[in-house]
PDB file of N, CA and C in Angstrom:
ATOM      1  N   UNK A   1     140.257 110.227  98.380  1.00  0.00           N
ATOM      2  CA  UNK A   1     138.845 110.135  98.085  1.00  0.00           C
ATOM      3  C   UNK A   1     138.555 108.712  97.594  1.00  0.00           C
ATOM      4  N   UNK A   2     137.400 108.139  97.987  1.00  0.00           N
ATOM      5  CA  UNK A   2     137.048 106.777  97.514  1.00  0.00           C
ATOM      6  C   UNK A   2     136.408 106.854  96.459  1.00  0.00           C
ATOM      7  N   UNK A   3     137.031 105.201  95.781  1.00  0.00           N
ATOM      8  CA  UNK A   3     136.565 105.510  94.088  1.00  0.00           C
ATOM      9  C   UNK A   3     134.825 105.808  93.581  1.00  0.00           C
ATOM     10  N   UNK A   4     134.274 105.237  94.828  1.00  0.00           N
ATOM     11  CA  UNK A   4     132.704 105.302  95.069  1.00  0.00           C
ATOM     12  C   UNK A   4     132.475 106.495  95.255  1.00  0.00           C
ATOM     13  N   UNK A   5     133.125 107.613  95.584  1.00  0.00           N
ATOM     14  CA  UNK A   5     132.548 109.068  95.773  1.00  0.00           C
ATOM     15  C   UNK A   5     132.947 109.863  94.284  1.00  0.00           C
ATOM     16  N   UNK A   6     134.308 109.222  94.051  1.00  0.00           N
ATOM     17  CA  UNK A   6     134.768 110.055  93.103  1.00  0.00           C
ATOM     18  C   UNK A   6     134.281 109.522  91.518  1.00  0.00           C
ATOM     19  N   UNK A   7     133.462 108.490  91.645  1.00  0.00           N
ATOM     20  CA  UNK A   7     132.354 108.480  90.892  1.00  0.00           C
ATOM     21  C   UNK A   7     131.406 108.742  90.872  1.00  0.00           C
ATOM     22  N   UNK A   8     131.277 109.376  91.756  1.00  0.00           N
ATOM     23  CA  UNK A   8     129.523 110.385  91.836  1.00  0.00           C
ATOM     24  C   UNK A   8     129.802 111.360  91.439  1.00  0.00           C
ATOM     25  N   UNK A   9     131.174 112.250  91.684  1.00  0.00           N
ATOM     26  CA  UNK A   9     131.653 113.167  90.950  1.00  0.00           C
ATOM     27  C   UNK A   9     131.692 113.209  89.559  1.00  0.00           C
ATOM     28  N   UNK A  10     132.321 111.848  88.793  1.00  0.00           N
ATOM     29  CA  UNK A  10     132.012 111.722  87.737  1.00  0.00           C
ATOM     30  C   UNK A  10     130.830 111.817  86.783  1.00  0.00           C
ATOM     31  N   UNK A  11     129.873 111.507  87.730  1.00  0.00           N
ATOM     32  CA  UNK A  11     128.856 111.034  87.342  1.00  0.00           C
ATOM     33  C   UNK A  11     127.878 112.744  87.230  1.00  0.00           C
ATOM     34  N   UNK A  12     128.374 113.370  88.090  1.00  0.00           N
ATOM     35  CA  UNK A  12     127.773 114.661  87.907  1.00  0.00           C
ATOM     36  C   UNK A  12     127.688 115.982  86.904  1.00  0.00           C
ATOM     37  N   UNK A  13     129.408 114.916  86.684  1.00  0.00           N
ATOM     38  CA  UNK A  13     130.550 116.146  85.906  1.00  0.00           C
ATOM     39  C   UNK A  13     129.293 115.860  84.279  1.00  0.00           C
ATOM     40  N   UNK A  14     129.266 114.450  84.125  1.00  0.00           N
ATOM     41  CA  UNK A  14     128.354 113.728  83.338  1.00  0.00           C
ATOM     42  C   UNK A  14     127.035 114.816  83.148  1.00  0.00           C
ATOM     43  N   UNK A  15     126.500 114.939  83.864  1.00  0.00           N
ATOM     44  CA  UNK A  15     125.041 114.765  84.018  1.00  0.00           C
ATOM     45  C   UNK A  15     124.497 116.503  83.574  1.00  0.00           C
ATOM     46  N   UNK A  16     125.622 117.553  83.935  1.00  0.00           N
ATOM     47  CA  UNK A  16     125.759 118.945  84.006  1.00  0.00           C
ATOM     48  C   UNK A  16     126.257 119.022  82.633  1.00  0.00           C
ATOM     49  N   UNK A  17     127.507 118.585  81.678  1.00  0.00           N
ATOM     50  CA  UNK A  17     127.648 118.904  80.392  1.00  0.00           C
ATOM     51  C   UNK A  17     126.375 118.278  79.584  1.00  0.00           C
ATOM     52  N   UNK A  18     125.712 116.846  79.785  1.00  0.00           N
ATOM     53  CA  UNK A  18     124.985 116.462  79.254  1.00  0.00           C
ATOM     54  C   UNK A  18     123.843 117.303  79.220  1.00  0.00           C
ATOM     55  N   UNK A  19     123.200 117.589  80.258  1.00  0.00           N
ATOM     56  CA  UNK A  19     121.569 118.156  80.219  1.00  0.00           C
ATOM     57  C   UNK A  19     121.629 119.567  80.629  1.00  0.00           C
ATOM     58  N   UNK A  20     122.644 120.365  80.838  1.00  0.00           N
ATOM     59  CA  UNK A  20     122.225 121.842  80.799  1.00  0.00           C
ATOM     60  C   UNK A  20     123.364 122.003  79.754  1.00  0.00           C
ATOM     61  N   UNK A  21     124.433 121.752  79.487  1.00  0.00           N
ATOM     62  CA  UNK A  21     125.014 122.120  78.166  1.00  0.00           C
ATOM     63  C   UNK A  21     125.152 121.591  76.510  1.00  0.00           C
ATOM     64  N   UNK A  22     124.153 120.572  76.922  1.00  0.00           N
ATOM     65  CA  UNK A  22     123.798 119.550  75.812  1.00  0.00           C
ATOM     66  C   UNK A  22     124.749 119.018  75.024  1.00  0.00           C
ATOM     67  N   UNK A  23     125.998 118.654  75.502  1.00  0.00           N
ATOM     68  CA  UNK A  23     126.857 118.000  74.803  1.00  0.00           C
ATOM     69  C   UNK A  23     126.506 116.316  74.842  1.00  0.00           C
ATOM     70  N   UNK A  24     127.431 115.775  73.695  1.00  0.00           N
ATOM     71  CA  UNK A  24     127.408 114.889  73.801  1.00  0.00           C
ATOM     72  C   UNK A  24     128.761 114.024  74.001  1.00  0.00           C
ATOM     73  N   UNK A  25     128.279 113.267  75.486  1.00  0.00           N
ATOM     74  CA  UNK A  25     129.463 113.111  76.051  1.00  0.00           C
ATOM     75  C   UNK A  25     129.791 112.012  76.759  1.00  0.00           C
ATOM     76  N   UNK A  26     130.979 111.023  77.298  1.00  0.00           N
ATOM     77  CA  UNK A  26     130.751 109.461  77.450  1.00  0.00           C
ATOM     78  C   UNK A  26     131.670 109.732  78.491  1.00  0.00           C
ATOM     79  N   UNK A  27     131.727 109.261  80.027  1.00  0.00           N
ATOM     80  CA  UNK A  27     132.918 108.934  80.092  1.00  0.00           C
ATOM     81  C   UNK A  27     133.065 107.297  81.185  1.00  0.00           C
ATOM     82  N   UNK A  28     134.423 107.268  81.414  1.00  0.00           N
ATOM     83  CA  UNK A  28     134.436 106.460  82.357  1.00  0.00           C
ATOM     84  C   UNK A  28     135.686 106.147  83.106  1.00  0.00           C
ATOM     85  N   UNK A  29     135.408 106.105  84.758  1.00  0.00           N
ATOM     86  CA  UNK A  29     135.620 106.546  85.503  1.00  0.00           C
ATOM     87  C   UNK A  29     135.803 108.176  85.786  1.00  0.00           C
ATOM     88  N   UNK A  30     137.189 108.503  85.552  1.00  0.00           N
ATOM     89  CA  UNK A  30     137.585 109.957  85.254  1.00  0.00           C
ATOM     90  C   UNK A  30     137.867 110.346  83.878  1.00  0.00           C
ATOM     91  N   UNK A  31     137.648 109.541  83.057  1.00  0.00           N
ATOM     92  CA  UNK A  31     137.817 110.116  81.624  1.00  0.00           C
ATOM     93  C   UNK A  31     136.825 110.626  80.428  1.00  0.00           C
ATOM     94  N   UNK A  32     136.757 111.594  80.502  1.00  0.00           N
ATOM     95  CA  UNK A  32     136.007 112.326  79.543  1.00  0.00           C
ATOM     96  C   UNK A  32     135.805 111.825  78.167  1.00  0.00           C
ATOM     97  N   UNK A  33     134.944 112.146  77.402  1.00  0.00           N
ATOM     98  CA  UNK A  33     135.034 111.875  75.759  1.00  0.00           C
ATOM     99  C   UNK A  33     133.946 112.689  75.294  1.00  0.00           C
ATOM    100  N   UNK A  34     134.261 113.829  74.311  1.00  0.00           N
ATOM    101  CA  UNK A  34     133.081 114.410  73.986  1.00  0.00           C
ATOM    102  C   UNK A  34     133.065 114.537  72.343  1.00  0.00           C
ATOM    103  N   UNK A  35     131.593 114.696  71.608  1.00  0.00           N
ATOM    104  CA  UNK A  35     131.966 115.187  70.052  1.00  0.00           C
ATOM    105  C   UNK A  35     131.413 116.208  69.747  1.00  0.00           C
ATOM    106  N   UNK A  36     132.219 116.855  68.942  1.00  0.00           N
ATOM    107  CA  UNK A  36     131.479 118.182  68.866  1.00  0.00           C
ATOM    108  C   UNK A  36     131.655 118.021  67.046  1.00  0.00           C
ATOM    109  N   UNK A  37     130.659 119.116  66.504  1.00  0.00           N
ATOM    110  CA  UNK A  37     130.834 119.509  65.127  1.00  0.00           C
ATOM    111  C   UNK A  37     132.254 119.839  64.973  1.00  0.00           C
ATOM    112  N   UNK A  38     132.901 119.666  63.509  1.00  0.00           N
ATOM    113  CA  UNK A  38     133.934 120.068  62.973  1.00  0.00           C
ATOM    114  C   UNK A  38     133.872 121.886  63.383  1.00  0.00           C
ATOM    115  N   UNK A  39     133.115 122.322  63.085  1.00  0.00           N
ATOM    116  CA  UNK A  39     133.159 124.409  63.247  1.00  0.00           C
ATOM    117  C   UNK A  39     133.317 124.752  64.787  1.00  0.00           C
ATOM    118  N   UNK A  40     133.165 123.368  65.418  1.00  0.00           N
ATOM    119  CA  UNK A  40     132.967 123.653  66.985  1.00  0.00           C
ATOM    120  C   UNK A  40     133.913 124.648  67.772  1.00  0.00           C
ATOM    121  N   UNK A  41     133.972 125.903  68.842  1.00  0.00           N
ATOM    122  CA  UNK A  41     134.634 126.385  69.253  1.00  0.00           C
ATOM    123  C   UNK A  41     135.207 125.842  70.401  1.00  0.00           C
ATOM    124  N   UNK A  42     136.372 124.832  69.855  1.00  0.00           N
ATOM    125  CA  UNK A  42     137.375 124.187  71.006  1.00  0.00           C
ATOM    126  C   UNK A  42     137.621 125.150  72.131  1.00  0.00           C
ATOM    127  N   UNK A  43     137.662 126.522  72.208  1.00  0.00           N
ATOM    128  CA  UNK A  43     138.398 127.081  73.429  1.00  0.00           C
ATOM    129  C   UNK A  43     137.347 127.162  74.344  1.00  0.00           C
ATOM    130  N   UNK A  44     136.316 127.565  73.782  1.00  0.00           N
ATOM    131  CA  UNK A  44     135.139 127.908  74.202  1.00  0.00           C
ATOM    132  C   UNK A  44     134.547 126.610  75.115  1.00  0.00           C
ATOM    133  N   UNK A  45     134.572 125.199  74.262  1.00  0.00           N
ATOM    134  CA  UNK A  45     133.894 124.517  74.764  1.00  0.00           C
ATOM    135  C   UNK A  45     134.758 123.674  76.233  1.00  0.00           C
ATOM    136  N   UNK A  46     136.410 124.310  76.136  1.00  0.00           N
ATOM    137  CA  UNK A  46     137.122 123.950  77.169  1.00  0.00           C
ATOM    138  C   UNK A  46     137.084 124.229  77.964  1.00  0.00           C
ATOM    139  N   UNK A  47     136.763 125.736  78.373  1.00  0.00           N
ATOM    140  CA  UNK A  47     136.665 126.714  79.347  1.00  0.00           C
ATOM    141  C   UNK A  47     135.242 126.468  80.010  1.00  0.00           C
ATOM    142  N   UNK A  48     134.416 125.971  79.047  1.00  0.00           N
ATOM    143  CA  UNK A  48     132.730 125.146  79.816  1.00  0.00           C
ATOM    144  C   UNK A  48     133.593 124.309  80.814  1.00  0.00           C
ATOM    145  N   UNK A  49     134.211 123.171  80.108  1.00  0.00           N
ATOM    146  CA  UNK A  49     134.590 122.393  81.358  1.00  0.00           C
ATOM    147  C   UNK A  49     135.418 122.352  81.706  1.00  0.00           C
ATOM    148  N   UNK A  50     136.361 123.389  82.172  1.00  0.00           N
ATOM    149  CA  UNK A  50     136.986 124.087  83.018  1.00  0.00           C
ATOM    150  C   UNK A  50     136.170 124.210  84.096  1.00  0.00           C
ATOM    151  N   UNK A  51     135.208 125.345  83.705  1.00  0.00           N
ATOM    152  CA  UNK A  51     134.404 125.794  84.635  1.00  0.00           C
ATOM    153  C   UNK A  51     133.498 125.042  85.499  1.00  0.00           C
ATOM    154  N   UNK A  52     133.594 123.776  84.511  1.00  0.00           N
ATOM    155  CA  UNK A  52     132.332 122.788  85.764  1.00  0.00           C
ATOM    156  C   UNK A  52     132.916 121.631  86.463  1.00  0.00           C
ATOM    157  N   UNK A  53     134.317 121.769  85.860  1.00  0.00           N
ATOM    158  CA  UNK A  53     135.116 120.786  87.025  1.00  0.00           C
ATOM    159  C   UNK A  53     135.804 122.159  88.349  1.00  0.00           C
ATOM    160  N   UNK A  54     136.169 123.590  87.680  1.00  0.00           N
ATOM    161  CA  UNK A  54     136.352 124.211  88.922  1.00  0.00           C
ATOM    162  C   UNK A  54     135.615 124.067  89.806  1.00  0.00           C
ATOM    163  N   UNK A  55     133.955 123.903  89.378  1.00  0.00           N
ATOM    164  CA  UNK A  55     132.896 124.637  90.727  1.00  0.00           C
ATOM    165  C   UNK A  55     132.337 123.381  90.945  1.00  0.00           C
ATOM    166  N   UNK A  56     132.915 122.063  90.899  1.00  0.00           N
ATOM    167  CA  UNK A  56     133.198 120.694  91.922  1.00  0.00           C
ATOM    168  C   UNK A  56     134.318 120.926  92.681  1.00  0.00           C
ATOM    169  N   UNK A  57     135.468 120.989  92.072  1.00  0.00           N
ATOM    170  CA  UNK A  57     136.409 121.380  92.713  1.00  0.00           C
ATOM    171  C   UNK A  57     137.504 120.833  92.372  1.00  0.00           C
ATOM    172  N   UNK A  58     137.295 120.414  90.727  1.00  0.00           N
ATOM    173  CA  UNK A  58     138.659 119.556  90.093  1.00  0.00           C
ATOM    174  C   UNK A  58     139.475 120.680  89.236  1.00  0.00           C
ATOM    175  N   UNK A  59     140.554 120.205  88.731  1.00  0.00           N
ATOM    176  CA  UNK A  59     141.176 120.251  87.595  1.00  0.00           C
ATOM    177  C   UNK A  59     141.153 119.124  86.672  1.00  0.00           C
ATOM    178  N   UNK A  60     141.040 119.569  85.223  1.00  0.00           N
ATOM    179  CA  UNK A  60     141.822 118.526  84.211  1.00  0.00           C
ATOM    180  C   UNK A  60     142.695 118.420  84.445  1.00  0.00           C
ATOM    181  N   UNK A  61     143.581 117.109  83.570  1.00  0.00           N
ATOM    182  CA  UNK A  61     144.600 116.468  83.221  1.00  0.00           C
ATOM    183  C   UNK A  61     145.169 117.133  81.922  1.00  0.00           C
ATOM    184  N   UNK A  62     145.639 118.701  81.915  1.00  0.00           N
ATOM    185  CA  UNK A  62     146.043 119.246  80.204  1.00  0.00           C
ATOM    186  C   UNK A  62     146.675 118.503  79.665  1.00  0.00           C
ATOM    187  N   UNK A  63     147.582 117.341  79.845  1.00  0.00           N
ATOM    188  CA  UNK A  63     148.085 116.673  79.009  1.00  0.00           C
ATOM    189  C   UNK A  63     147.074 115.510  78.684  1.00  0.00           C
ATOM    190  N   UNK A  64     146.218 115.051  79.053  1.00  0.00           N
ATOM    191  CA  UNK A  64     145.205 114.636  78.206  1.00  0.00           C
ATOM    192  C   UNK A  64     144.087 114.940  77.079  1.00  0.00           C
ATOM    193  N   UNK A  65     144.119 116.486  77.405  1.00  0.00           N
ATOM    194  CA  UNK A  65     143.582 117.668  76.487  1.00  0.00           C
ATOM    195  C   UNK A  65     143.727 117.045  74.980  1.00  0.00           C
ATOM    196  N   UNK A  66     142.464 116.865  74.292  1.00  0.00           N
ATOM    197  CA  UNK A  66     142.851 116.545  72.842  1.00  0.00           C
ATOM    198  C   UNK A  66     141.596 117.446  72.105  1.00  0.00           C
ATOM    199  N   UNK A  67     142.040 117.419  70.999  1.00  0.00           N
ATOM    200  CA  UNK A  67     141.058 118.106  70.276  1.00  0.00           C
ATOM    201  C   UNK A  67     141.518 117.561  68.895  1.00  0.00           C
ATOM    202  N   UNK A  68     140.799 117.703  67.688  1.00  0.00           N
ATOM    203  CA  UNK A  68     141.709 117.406  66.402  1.00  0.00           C
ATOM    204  C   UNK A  68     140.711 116.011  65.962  1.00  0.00           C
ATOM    205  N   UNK A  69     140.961 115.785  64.605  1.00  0.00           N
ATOM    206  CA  UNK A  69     140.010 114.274  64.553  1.00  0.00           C
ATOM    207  C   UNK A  69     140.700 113.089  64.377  1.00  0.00           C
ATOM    208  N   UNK A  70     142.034 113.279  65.335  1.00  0.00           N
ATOM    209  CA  UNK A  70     142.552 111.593  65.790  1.00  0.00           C
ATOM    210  C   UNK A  70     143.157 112.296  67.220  1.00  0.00           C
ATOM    211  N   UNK A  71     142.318 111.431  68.256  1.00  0.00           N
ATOM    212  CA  UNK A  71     142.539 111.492  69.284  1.00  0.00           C
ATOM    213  C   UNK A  71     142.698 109.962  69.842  1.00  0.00           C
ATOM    214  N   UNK A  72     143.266 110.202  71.477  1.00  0.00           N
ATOM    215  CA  UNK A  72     143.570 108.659  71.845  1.00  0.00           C
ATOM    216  C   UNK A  72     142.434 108.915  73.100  1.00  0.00           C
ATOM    217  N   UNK A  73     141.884 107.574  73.329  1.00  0.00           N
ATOM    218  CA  UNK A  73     140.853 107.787  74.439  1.00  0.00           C
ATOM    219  C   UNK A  73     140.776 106.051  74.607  1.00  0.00           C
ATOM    220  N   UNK A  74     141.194 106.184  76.406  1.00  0.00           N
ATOM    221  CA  UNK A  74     141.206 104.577  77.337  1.00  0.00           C
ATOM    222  C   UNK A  74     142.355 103.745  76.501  1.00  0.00           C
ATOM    223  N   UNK A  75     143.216 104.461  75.645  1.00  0.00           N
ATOM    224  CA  UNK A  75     144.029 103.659  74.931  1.00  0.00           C
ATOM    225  C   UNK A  75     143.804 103.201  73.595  1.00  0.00           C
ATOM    226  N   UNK A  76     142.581 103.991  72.911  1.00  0.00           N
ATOM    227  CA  UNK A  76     141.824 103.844  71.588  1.00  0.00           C
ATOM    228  C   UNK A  76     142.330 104.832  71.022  1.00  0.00           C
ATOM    229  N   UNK A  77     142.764 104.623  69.409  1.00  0.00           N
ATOM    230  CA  UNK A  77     142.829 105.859  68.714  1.00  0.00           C
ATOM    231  C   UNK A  77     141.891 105.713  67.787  1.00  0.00           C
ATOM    232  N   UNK A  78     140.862 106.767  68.345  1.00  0.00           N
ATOM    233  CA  UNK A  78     139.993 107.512  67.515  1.00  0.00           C
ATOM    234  C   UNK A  78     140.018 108.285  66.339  1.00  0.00           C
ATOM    235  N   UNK A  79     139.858 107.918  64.995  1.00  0.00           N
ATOM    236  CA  UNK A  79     140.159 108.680  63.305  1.00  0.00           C
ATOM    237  C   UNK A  79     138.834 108.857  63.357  1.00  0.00           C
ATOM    238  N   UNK A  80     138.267 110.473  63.534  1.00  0.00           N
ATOM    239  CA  UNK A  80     136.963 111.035  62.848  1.00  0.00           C
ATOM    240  C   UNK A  80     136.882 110.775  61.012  1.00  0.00           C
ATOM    241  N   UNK A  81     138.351 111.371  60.643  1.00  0.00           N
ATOM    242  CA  UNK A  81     138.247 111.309  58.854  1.00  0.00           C
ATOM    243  C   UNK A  81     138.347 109.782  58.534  1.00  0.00           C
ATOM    244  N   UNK A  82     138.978 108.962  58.996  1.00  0.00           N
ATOM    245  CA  UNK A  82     138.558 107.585  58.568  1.00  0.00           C
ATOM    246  C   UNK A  82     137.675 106.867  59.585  1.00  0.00           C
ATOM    247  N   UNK A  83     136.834 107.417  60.128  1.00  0.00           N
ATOM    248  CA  UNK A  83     135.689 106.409  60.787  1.00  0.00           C
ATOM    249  C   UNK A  83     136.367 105.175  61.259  1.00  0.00           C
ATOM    250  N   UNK A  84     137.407 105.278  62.139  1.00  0.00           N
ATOM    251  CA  UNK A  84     137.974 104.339  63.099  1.00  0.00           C
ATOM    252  C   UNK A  84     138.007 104.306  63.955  1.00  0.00           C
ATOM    253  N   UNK A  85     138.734 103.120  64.512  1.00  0.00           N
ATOM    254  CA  UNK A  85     139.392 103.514  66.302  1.00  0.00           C
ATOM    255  C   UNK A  85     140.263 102.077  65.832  1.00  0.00           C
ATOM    256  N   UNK A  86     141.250 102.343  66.142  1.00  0.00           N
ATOM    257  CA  UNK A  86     142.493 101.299  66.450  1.00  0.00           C
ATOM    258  C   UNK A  86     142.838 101.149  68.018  1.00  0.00           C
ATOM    259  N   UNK A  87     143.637 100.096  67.907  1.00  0.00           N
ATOM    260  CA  UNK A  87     144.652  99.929  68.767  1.00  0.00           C
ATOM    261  C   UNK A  87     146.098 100.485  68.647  1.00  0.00           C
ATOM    262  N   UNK A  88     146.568 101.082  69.457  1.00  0.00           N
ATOM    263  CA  UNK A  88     148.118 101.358  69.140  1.00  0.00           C
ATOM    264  C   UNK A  88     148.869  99.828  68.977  1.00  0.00           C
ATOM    265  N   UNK A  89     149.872  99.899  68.139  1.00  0.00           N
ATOM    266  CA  UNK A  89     150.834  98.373  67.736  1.00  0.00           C
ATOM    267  C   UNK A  89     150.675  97.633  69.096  1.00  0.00           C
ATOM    268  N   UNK A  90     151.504  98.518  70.004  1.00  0.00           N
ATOM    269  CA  UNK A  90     151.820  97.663  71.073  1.00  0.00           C
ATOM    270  C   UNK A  90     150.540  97.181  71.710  1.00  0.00           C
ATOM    271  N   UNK A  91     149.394  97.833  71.736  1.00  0.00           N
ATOM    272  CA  UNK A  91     148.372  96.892  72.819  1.00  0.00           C
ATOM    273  C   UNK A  91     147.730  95.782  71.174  1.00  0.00           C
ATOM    274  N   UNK A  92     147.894  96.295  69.922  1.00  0.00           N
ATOM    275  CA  UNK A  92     147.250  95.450  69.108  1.00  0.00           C
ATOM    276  C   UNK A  92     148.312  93.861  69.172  1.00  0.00           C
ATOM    277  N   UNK A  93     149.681  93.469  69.206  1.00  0.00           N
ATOM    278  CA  UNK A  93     149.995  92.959  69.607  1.00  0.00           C
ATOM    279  C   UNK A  93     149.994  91.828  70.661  1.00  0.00           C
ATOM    280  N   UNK A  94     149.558  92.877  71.846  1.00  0.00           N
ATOM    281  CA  UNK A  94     149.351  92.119  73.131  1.00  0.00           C
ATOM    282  C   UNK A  94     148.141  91.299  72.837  1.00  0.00           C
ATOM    283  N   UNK A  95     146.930  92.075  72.300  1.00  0.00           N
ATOM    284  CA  UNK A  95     145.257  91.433  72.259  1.00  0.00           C
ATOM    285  C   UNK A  95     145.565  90.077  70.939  1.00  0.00           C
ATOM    286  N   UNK A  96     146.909  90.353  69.803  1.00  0.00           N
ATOM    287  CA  UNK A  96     146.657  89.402  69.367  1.00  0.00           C
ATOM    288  C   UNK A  96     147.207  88.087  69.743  1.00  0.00           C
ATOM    289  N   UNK A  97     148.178  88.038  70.860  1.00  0.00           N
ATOM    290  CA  UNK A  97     148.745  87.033  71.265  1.00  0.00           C
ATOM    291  C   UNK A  97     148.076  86.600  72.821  1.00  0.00           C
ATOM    292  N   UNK A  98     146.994  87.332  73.225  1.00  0.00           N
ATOM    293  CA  UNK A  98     145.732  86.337  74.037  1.00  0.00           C
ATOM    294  C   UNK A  98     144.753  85.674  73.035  1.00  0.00           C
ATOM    295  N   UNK A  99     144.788  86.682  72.041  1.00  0.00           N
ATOM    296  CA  UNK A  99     143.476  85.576  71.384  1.00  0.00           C
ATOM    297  C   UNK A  99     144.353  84.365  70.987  1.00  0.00           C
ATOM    298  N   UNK A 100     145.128  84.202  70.570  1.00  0.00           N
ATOM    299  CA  UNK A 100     146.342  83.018  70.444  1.00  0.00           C
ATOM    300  C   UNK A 100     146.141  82.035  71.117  1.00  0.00           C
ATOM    301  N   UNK A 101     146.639  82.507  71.825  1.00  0.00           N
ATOM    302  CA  UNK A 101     146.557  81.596  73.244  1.00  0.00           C
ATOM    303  C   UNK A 101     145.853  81.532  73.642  1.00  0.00           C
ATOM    304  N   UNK A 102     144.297  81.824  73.618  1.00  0.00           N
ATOM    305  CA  UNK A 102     142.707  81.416  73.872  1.00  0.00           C
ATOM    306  C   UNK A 102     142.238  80.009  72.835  1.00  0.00           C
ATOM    307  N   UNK A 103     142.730  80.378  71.864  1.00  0.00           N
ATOM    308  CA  UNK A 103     142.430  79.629  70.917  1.00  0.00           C
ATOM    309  C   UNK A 103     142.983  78.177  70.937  1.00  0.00           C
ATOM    310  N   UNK A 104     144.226  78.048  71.431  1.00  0.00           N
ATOM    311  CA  UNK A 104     144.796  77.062  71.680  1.00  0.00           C
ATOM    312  C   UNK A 104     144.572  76.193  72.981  1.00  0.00           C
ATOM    313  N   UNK A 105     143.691  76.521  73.754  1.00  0.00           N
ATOM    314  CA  UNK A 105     143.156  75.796  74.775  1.00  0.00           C
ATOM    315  C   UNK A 105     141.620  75.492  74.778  1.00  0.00           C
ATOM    316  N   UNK A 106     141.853  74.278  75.566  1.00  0.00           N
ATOM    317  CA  UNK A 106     139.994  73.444  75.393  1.00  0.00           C
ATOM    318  C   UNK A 106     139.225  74.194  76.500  1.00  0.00           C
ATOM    319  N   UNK A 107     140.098  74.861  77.203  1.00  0.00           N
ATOM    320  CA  UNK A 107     139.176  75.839  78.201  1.00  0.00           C
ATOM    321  C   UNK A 107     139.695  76.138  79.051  1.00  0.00           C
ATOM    322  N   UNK A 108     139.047  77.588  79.695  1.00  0.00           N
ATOM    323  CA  UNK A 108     139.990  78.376  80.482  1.00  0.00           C
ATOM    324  C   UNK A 108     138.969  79.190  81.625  1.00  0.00           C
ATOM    325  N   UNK A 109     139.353  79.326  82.852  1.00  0.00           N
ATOM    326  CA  UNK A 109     139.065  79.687  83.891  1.00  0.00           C
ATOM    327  C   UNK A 109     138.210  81.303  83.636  1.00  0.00           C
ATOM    328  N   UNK A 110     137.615  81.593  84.189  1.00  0.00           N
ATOM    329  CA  UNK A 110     137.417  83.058  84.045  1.00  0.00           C
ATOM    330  C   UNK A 110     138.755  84.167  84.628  1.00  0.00           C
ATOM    331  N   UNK A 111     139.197  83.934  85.562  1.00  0.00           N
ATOM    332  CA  UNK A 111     140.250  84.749  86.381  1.00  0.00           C
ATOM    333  C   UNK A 111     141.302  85.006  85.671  1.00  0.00           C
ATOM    334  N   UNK A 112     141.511  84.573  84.797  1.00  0.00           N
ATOM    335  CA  UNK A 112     142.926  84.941  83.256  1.00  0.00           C
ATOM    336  C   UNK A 112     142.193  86.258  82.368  1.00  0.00           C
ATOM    337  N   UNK A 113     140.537  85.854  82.458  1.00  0.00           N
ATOM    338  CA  UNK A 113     139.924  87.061  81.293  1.00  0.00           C
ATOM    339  C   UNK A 113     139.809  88.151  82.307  1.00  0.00           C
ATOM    340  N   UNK A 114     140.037  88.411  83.265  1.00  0.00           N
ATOM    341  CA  UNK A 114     139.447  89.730  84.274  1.00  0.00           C
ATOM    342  C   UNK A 114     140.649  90.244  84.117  1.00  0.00           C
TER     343      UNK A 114
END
């Protein structure tokens, strides 16, 4: 499937939790992100989208399945109880040794930042 279709899919999967199930919900490309209240019924609200990626015609990724208030999302870890989002070591690492090395040059091409 082309990434142009299978973002319309996305975009639907979007558009159906958002405005007939009123969640609130982000994603991008194929990755989901939703918040719900702390009392929220996790099984309940899984089996919603279960059901609205079955009747496109997907499955989730269960090992991406998170619930809990530190989750990882695009490589972010998300802390609901401390109002964060980190980097894991290893990508905080990596981002601090480009800014490094950004810093140390009088200027740089765009095609290194893409």
């Amino acid at each position: 499937m082309s990434p142009r279709i299978f973002n319309l899919f996305s975009e639907a999967i979007h558009w159906i939790l958002e405005s007939i199930h009123r969640w609130s919900i982000f994603h991008y490309l194929d990755d989901f992100f939703a918040v719900f209240p702390a009392h929220a019924d996790f099984d309940g609200l899984s089996c919603i989208f279960d059901g609205v990626l079955a009747e496109i015609g997907f499955v989730k990724a269960s090992e991406q399945d998170e619930s809990g208030t530190l989750v990882i999302h695009l490589g972010f870890q998300i802390d609901s109880d401390l109002m964060e989002v980190r980097l894991p070591p290893n990508k905080l690492t990596c981002a601090i040794k480009a800014v490094t090395k950004l810093e140390s040059q009088l200027s740089i091409s765009q095609a290194p930042l893409e």
